[in-house]
C-alpha atoms as a PDB file:
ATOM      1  CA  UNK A   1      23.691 122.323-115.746  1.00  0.00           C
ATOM      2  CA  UNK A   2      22.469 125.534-117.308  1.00  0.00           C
ATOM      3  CA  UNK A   3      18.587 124.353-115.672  1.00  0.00           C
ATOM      4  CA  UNK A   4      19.994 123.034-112.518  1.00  0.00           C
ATOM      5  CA  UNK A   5      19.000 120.011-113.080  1.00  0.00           C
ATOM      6  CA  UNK A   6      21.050 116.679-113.363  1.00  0.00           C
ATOM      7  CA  UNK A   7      19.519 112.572-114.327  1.00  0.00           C
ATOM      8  CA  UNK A   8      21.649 109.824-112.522  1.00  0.00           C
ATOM      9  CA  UNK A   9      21.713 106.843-113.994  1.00  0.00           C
ATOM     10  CA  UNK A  10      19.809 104.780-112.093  1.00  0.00           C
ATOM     11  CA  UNK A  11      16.631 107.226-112.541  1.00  0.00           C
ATOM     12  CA  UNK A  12      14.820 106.383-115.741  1.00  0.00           C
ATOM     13  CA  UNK A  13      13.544 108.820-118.562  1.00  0.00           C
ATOM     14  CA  UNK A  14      11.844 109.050-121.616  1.00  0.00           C
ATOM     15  CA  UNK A  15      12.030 110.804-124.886  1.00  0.00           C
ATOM     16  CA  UNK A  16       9.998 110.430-127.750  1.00  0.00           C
ATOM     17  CA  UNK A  17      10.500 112.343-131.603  1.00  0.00           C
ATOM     18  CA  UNK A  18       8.816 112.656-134.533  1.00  0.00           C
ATOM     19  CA  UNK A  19      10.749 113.781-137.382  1.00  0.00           C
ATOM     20  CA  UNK A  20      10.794 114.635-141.316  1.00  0.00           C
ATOM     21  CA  UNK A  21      14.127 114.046-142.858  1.00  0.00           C
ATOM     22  CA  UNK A  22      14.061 117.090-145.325  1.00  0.00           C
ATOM     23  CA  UNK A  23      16.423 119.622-146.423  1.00  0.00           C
ATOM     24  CA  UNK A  24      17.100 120.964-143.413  1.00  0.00           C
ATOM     25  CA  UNK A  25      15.509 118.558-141.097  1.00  0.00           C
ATOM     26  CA  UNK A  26      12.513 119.285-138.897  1.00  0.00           C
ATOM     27  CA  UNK A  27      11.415 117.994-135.603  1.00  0.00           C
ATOM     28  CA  UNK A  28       7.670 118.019-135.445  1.00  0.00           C
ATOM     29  CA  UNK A  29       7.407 117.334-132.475  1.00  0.00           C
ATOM     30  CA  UNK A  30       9.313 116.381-129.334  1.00  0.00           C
ATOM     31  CA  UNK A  31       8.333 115.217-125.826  1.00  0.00           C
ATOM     32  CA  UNK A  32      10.808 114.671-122.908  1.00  0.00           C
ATOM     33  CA  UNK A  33       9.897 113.244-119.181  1.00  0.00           C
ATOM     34  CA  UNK A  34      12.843 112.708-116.862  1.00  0.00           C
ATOM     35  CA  UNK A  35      12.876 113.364-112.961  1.00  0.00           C
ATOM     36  CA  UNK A  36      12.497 117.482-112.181  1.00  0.00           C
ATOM     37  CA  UNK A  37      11.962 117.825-116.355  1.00  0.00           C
ATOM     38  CA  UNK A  38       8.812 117.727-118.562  1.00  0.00           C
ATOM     39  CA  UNK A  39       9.375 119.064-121.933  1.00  0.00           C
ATOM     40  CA  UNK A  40       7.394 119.156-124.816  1.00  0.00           C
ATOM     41  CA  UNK A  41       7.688 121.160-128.433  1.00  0.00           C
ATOM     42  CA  UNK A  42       9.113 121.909-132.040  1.00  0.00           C
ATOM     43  CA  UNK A  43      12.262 122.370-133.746  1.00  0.00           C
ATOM     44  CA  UNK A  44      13.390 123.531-137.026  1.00  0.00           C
ATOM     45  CA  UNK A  45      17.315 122.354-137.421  1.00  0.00           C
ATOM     46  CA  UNK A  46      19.725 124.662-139.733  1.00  0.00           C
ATOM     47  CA  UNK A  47      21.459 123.038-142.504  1.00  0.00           C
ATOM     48  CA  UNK A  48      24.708 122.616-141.777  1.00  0.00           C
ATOM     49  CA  UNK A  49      23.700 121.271-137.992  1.00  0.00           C
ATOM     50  CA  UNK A  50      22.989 122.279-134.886  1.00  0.00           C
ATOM     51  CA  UNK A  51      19.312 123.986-133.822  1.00  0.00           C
ATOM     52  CA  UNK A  52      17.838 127.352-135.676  1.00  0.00           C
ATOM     53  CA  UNK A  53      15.065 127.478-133.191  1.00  0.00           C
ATOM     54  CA  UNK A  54      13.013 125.682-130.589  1.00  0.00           C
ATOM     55  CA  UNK A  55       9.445 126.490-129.503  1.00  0.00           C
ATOM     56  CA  UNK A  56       8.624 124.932-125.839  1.00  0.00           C
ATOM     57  CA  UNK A  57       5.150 125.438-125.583  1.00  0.00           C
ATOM     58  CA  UNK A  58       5.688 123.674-122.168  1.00  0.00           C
ATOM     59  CA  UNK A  59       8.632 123.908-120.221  1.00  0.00           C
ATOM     60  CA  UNK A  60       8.726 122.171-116.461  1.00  0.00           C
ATOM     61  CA  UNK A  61      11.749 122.246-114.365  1.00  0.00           C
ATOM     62  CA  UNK A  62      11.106 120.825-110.449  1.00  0.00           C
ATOM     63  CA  UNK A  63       8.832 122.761-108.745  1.00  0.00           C
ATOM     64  CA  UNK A  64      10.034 126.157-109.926  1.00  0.00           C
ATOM     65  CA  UNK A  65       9.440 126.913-113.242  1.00  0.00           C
ATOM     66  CA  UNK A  66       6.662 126.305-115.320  1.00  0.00           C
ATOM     67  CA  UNK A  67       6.437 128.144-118.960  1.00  0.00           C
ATOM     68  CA  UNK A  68       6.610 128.474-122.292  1.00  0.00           C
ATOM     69  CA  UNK A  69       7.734 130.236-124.939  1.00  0.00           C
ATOM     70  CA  UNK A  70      10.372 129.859-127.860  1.00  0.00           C
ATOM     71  CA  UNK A  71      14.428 129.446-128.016  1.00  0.00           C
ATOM     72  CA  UNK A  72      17.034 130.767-131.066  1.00  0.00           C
ATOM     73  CA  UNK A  73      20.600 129.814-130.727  1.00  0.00           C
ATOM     74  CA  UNK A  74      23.282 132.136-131.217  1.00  0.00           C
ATOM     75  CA  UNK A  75      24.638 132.254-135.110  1.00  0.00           C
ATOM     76  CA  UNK A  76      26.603 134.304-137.137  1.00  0.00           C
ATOM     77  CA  UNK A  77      27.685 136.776-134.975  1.00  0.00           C
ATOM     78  CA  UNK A  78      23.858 136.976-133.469  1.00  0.00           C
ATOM     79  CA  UNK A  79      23.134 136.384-129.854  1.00  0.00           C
ATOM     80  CA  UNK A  80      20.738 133.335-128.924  1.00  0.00           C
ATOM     81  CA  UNK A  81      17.039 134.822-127.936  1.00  0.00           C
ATOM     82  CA  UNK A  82      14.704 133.694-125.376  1.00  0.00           C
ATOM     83  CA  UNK A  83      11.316 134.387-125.618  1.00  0.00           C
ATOM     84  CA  UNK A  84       8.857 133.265-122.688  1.00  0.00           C
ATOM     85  CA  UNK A  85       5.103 133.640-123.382  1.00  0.00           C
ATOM     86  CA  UNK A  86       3.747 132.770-119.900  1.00  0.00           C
ATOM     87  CA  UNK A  87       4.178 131.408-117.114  1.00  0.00           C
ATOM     88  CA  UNK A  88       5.248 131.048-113.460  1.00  0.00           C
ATOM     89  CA  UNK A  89       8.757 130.945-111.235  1.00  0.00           C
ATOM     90  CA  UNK A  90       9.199 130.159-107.759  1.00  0.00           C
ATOM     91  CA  UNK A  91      12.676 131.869-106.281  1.00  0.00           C
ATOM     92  CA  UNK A  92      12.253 130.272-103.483  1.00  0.00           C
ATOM     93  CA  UNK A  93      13.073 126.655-105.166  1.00  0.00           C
ATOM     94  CA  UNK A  94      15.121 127.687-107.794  1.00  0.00           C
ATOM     95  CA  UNK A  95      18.122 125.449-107.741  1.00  0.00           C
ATOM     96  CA  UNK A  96      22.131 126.831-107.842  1.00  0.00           C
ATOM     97  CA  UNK A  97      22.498 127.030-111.707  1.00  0.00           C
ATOM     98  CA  UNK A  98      25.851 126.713-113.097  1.00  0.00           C
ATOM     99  CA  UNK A  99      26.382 129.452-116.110  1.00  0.00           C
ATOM    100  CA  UNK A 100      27.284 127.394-119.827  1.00  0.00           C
ATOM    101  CA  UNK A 101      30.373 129.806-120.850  1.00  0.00           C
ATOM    102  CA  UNK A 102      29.689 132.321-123.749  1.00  0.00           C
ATOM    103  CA  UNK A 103      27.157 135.324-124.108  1.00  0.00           C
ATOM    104  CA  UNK A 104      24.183 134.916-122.458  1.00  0.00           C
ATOM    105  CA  UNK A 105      20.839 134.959-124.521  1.00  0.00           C
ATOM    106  CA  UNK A 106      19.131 138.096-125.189  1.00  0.00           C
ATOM    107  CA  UNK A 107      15.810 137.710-123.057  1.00  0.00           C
ATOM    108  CA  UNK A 108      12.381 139.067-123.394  1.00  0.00           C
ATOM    109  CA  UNK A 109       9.843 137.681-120.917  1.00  0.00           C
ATOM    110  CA  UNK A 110       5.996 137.823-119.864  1.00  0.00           C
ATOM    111  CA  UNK A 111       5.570 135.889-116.553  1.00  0.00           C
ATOM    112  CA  UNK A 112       2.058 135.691-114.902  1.00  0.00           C
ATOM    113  CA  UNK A 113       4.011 135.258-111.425  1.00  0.00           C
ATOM    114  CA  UNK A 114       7.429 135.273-109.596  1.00  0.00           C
ATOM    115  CA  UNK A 115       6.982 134.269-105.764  1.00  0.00           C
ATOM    116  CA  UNK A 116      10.261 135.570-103.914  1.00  0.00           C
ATOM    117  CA  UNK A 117       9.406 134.593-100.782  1.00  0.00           C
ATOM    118  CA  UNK A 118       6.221 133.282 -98.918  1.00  0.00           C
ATOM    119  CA  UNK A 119       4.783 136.655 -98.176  1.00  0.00           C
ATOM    120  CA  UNK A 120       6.328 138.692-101.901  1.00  0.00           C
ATOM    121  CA  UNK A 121       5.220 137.788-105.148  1.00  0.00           C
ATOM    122  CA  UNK A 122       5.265 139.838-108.451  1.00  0.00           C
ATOM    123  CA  UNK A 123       2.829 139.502-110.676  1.00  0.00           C
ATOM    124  CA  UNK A 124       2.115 140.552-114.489  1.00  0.00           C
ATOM    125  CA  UNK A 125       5.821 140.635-115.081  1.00  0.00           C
ATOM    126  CA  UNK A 126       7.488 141.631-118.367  1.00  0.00           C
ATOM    127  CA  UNK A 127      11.255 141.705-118.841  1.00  0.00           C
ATOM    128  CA  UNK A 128      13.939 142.240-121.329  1.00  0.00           C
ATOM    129  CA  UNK A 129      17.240 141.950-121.439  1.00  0.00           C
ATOM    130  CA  UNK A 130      20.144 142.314-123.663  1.00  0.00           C
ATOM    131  CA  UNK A 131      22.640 139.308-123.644  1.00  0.00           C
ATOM    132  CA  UNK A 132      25.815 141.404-124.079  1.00  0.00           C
ATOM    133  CA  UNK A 133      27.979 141.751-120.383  1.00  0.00           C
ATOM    134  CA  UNK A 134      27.118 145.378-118.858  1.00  0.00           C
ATOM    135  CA  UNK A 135      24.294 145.581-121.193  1.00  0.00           C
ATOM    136  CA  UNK A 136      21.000 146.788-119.772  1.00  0.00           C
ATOM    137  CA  UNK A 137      17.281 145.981-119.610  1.00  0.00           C
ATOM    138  CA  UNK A 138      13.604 147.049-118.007  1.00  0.00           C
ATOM    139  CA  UNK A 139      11.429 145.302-116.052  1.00  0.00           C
ATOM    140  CA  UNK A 140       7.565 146.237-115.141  1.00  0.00           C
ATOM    141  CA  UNK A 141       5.678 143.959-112.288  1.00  0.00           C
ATOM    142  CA  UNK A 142       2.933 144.482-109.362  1.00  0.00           C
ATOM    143  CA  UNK A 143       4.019 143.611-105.939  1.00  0.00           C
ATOM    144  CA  UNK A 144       1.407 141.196-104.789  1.00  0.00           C
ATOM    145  CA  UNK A 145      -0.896 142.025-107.775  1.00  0.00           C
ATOM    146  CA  UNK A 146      -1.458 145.785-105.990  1.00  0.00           C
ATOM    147  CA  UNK A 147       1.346 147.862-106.687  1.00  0.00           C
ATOM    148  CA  UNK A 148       3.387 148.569-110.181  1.00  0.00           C
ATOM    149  CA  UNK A 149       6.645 149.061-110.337  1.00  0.00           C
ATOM    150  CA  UNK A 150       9.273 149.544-112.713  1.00  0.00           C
ATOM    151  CA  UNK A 151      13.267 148.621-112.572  1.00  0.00           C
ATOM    152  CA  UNK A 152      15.963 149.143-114.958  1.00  0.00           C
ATOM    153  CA  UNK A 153      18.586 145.951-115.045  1.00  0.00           C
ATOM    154  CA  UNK A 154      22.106 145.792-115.768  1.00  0.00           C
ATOM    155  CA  UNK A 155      23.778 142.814-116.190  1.00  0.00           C
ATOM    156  CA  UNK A 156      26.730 142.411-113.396  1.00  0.00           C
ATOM    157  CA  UNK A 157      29.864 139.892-113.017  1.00  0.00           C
ATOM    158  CA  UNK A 158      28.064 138.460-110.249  1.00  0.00           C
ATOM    159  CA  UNK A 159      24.329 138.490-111.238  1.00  0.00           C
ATOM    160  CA  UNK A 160      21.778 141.123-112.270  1.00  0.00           C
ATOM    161  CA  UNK A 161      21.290 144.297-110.638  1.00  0.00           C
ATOM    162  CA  UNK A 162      18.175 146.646-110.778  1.00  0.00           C
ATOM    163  CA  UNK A 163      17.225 150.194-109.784  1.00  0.00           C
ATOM    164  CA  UNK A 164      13.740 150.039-108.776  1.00  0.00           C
ATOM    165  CA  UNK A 165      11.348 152.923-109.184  1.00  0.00           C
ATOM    166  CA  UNK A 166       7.635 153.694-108.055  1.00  0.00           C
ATOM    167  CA  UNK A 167       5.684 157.084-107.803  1.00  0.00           C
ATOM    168  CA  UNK A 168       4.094 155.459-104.586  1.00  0.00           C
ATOM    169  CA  UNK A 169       6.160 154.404-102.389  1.00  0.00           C
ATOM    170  CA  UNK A 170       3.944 153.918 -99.182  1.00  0.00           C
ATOM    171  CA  UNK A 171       1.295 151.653-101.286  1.00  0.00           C
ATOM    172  CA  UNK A 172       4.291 149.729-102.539  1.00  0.00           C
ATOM    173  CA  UNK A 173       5.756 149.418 -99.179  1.00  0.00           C
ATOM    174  CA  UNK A 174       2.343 148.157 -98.625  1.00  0.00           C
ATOM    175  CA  UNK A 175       1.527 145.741-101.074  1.00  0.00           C
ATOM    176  CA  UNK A 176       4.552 144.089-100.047  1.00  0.00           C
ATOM    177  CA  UNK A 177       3.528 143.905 -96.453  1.00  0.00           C
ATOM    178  CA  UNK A 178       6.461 145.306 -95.184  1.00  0.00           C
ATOM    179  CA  UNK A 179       5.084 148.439 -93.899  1.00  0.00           C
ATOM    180  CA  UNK A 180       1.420 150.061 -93.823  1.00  0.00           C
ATOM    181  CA  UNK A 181       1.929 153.607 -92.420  1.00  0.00           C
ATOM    182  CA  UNK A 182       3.541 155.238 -94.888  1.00  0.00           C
ATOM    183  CA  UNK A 183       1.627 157.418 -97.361  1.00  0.00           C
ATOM    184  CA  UNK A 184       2.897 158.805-100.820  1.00  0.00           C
ATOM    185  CA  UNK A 185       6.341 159.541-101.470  1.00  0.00           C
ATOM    186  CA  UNK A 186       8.776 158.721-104.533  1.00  0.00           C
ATOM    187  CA  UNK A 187      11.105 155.762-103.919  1.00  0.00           C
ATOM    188  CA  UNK A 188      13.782 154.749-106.310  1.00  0.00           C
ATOM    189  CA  UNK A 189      16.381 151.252-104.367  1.00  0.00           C
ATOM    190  CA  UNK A 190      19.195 150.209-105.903  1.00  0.00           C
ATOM    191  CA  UNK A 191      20.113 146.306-105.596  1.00  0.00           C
ATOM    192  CA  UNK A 192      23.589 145.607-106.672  1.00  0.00           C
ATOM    193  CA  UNK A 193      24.788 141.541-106.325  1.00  0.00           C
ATOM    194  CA  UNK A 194      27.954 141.396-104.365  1.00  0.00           C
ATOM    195  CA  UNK A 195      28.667 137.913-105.194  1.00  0.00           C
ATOM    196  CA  UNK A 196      27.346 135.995-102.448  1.00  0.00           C
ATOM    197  CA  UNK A 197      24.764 133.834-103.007  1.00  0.00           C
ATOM    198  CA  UNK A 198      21.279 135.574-103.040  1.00  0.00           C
ATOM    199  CA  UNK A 199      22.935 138.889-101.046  1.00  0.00           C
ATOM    200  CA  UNK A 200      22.701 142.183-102.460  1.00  0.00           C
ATOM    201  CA  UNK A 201      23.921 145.721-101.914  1.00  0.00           C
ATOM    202  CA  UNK A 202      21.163 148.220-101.423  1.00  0.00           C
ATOM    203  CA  UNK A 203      20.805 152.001-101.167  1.00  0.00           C
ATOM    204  CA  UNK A 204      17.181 153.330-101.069  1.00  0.00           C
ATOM    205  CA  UNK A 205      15.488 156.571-101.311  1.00  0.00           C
ATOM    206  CA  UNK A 206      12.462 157.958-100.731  1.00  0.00           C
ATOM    207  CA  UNK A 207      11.049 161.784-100.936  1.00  0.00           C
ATOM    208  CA  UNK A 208       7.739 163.510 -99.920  1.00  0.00           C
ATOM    209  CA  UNK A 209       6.194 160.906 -97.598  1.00  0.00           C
ATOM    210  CA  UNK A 210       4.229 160.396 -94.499  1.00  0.00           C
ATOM    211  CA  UNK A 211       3.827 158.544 -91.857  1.00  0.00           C
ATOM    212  CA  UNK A 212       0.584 157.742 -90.148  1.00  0.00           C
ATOM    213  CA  UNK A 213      -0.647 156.216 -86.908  1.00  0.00           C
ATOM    214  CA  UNK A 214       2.710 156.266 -85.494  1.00  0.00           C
ATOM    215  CA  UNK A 215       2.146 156.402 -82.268  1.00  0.00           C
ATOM    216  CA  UNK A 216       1.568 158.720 -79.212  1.00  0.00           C
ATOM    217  CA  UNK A 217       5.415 158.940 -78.737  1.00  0.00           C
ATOM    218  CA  UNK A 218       5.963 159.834 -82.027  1.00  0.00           C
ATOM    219  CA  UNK A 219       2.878 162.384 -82.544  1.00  0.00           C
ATOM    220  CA  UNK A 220       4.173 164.458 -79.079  1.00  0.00           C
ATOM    221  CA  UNK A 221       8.079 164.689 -80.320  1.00  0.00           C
ATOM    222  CA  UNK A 222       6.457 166.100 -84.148  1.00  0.00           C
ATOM    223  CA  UNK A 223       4.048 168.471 -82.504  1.00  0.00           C
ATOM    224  CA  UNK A 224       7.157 169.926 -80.155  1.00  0.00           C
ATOM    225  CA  UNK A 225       6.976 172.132 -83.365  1.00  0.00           C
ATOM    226  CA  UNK A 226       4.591 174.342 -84.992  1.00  0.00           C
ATOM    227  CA  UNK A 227       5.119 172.943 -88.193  1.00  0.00           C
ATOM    228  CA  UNK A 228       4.248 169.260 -87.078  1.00  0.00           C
ATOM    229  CA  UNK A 229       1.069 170.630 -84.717  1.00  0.00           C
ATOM    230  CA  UNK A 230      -0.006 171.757 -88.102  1.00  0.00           C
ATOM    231  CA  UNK A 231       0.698 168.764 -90.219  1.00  0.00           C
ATOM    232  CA  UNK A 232      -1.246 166.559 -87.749  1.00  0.00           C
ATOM    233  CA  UNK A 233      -3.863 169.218 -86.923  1.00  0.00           C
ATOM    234  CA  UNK A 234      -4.306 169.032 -90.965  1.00  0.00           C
ATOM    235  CA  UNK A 235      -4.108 165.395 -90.952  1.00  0.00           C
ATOM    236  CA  UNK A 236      -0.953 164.928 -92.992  1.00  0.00           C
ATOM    237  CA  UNK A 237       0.950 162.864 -90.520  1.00  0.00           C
ATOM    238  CA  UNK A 238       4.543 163.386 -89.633  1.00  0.00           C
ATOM    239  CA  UNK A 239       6.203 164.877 -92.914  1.00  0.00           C
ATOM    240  CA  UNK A 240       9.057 163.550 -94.264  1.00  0.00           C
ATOM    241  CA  UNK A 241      10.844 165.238 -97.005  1.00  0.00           C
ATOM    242  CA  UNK A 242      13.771 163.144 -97.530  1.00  0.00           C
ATOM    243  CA  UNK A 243      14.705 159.688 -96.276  1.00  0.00           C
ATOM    244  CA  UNK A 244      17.164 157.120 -97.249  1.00  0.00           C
ATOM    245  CA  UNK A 245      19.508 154.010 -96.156  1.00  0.00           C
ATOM    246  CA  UNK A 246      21.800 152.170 -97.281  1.00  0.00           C
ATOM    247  CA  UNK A 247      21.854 148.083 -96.493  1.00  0.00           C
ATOM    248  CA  UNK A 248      22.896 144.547 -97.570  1.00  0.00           C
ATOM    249  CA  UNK A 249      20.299 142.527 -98.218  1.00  0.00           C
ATOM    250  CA  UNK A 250      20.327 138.522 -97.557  1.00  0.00           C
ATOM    251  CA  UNK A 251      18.461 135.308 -97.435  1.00  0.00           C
ATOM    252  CA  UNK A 252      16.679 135.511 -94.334  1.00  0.00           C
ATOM    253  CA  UNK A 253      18.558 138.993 -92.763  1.00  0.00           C
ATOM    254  CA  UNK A 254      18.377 142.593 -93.556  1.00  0.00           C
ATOM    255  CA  UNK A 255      21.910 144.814 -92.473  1.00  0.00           C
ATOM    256  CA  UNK A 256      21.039 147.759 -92.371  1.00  0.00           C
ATOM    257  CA  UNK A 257      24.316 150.057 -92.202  1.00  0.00           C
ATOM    258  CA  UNK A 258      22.721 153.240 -91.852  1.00  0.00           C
ATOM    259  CA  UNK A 259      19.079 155.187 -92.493  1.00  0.00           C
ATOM    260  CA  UNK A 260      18.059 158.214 -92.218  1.00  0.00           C
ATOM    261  CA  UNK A 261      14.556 159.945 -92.574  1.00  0.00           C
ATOM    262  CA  UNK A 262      14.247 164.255 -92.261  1.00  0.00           C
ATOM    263  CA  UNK A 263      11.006 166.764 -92.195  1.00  0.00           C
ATOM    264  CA  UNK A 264      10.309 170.043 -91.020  1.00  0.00           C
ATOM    265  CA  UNK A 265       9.273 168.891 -87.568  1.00  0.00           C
ATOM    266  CA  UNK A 266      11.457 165.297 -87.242  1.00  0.00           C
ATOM    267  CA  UNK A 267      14.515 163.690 -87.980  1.00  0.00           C
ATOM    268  CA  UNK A 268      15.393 159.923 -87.274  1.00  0.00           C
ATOM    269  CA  UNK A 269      18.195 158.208 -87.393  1.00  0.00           C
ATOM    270  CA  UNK A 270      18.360 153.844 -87.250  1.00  0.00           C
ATOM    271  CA  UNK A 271      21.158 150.996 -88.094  1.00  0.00           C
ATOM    272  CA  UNK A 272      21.222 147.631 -87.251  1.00  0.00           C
ATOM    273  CA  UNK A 273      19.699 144.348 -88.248  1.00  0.00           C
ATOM    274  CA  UNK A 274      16.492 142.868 -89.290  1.00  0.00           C
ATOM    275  CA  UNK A 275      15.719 139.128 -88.953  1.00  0.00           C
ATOM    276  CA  UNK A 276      13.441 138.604 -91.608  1.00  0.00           C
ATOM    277  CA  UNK A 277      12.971 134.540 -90.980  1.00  0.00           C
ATOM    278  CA  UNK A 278      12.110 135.307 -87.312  1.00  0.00           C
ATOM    279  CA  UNK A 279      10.373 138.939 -87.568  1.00  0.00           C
ATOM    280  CA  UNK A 280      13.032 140.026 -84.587  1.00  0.00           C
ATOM    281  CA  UNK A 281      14.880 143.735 -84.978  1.00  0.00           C
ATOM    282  CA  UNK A 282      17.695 144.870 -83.616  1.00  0.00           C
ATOM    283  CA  UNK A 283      17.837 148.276 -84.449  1.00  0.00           C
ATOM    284  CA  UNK A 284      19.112 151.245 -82.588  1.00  0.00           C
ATOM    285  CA  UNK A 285      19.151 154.718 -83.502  1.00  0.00           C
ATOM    286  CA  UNK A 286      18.123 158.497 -82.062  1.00  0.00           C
ATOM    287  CA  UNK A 287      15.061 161.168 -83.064  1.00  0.00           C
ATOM    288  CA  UNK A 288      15.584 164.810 -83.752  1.00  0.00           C
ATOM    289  CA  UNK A 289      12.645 167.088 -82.512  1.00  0.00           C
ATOM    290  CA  UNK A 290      11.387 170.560 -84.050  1.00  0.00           C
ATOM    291  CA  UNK A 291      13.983 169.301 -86.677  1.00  0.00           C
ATOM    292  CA  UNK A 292      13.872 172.536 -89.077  1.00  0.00           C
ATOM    293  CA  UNK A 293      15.211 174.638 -86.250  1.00  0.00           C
ATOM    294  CA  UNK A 294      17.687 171.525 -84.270  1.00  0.00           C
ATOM    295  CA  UNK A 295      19.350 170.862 -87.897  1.00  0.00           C
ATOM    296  CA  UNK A 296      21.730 173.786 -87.669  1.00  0.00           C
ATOM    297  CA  UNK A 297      25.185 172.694 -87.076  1.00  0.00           C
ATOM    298  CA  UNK A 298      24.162 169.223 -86.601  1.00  0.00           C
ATOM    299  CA  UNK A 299      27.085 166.782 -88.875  1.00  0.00           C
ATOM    300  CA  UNK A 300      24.566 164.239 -89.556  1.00  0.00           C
ATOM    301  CA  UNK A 301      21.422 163.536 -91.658  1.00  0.00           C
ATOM    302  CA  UNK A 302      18.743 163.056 -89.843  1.00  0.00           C
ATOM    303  CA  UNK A 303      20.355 164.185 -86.279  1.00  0.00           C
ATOM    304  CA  UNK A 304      20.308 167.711 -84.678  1.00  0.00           C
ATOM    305  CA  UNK A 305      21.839 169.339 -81.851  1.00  0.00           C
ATOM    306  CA  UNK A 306      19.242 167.949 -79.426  1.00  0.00           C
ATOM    307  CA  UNK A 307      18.706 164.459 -79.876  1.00  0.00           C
ATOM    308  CA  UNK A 308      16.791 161.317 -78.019  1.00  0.00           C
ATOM    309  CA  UNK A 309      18.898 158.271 -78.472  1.00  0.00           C
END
């Protein structure tokens, strides 16, 4: 259960074992070959029973995990490790896996990929995390093999969470083809699991950015002021200086409760939903001109006095 995978009885499989009956025992070698499960390795076994380590130098599971690396159960007070060497995993066909009770191994991983969806994959991963509930962990990947990144994890009742953390956010933004016309800027996003399958919590924030090629619309509003006639005369684009949302994140559908974006010569508000399956928004929101003078006595991020809805 632990792989999400399960052999009925009517499927057959095959294992095959060579081993030296020493003191302890050892498995030379091992190969296993059952439907969704191709496993081959080593084993050392600790004398009074049980496993004291297992090296997979290949692990297949369906059509979503392909790897290898080395395994040390838990003993004498010890957590169990996982190392993995290399590989690749596919979110996208990773099966519901049901947990085995007990601490969870300490992990420390190098993956060559992780596709989360058809359009997002990460690639030069490394991982590690501490087996201990609430304990915490870092992980280091480029989005699409462009942008790096860096998270730290915590380990949540209901799943992992990460704060994610780039010094760029418009080429991550980017490399993730989500959005292209954002330049620089400092992003640090929260993803918190609130139990659902696949859904997170979000909150995301980004400082010092710009937008480019926005539009006509847009570039009128930002020059109402003198401050945005000079960022675009300059070619900066439309400054922000602080922008942030918060959001629940789900397979297929982004909720996004409330965003906000503010600069010297524009503020924007937005909520609504984003169907990510379809590419369809439903979004709604209102933008602030000459926003460094409009911001007085307005009760709202991103809103002033004078607003277009």
């Amino acid at each position: 259960p632990e792989a999400g995978n399960r052999k009925s009885p009517s499927r057959a499989g095959r294992e095959t074992v060579a081993a030296e009956l020493s003191q302890p025992p050892q498995i030379e070698s091992f190969n296993v070959t059952m439907p969704g499960v191709t496993a081959s390795g080593s084993a050392t076994l600790a004398s009074g029973g049980g496993l004291a380590r297992v090296a997979l130098p290949r692990l297949d599971l369906g059509t979503w995990l392909s790897a290898r690396g080395r395994y040390r159960p838990a003993a004498g007070g010890r957590a169990a490790r996982l190392e993995v060497d290399g590989g690749r995993l596919d979110l996208r066909n990773r099966p519901s896996i049901s947990g085995g009770g007990g601490r969870p191994p300490d992990v420390v991983a190098r993956l060559d990929s992780v596709t989360v969806s058809d359009e997002l994959q990460l690639t030069g991963l490394r991982a590690n995390l501490a087996g201990a509930t609430g304990s915490t962990g870092a992980l280091s990947a480029r989005v699409n093999n462009i942008e790096p990144f860096t998270a730290d994890l915590v380990r949540r009742r209901a799943g992992i969470a990460a704060l994610l953390r780039t010094e760029n956010a418009g080429a991550l933004l980017a490399a993730a083809n989500l959005f292209s016309r954002a330049r620089g800027g400092r992003l640090e996003m929260s993803l918190v699991p609130n139990g659902q399958p696949g859904t997170y919590d979000g909150h995301l924030q980004v400082t010092d950015a710009s937008l480019h090629g926005v539009g006509t619309a847009a570039s009128i509003i930002s020059a109402l002021s003198i401050v945005g006639a000079i960022e675009q005369m300059s070619g900066e684009g439309i400054v922000f200086s602080d922008a942030g949302a918060r959001f629940t994140l789900s397979p297929g559908l982004l909720d996004l409760q409330s965003a906000y974006a503010e600069g010297p010569s524009l503020g924007l508000t937005v909520d609504g939903t984003v169907d990510l399956n379809n590419q369809q928004l439903a979004l709604r929101g209102s933008v602030s001109p000459v926003y460094f003078l409009n911001r007085l006595g307005a009760a709202r991020r991103g809103q002033g006095l004078i607003n277009v809805g």
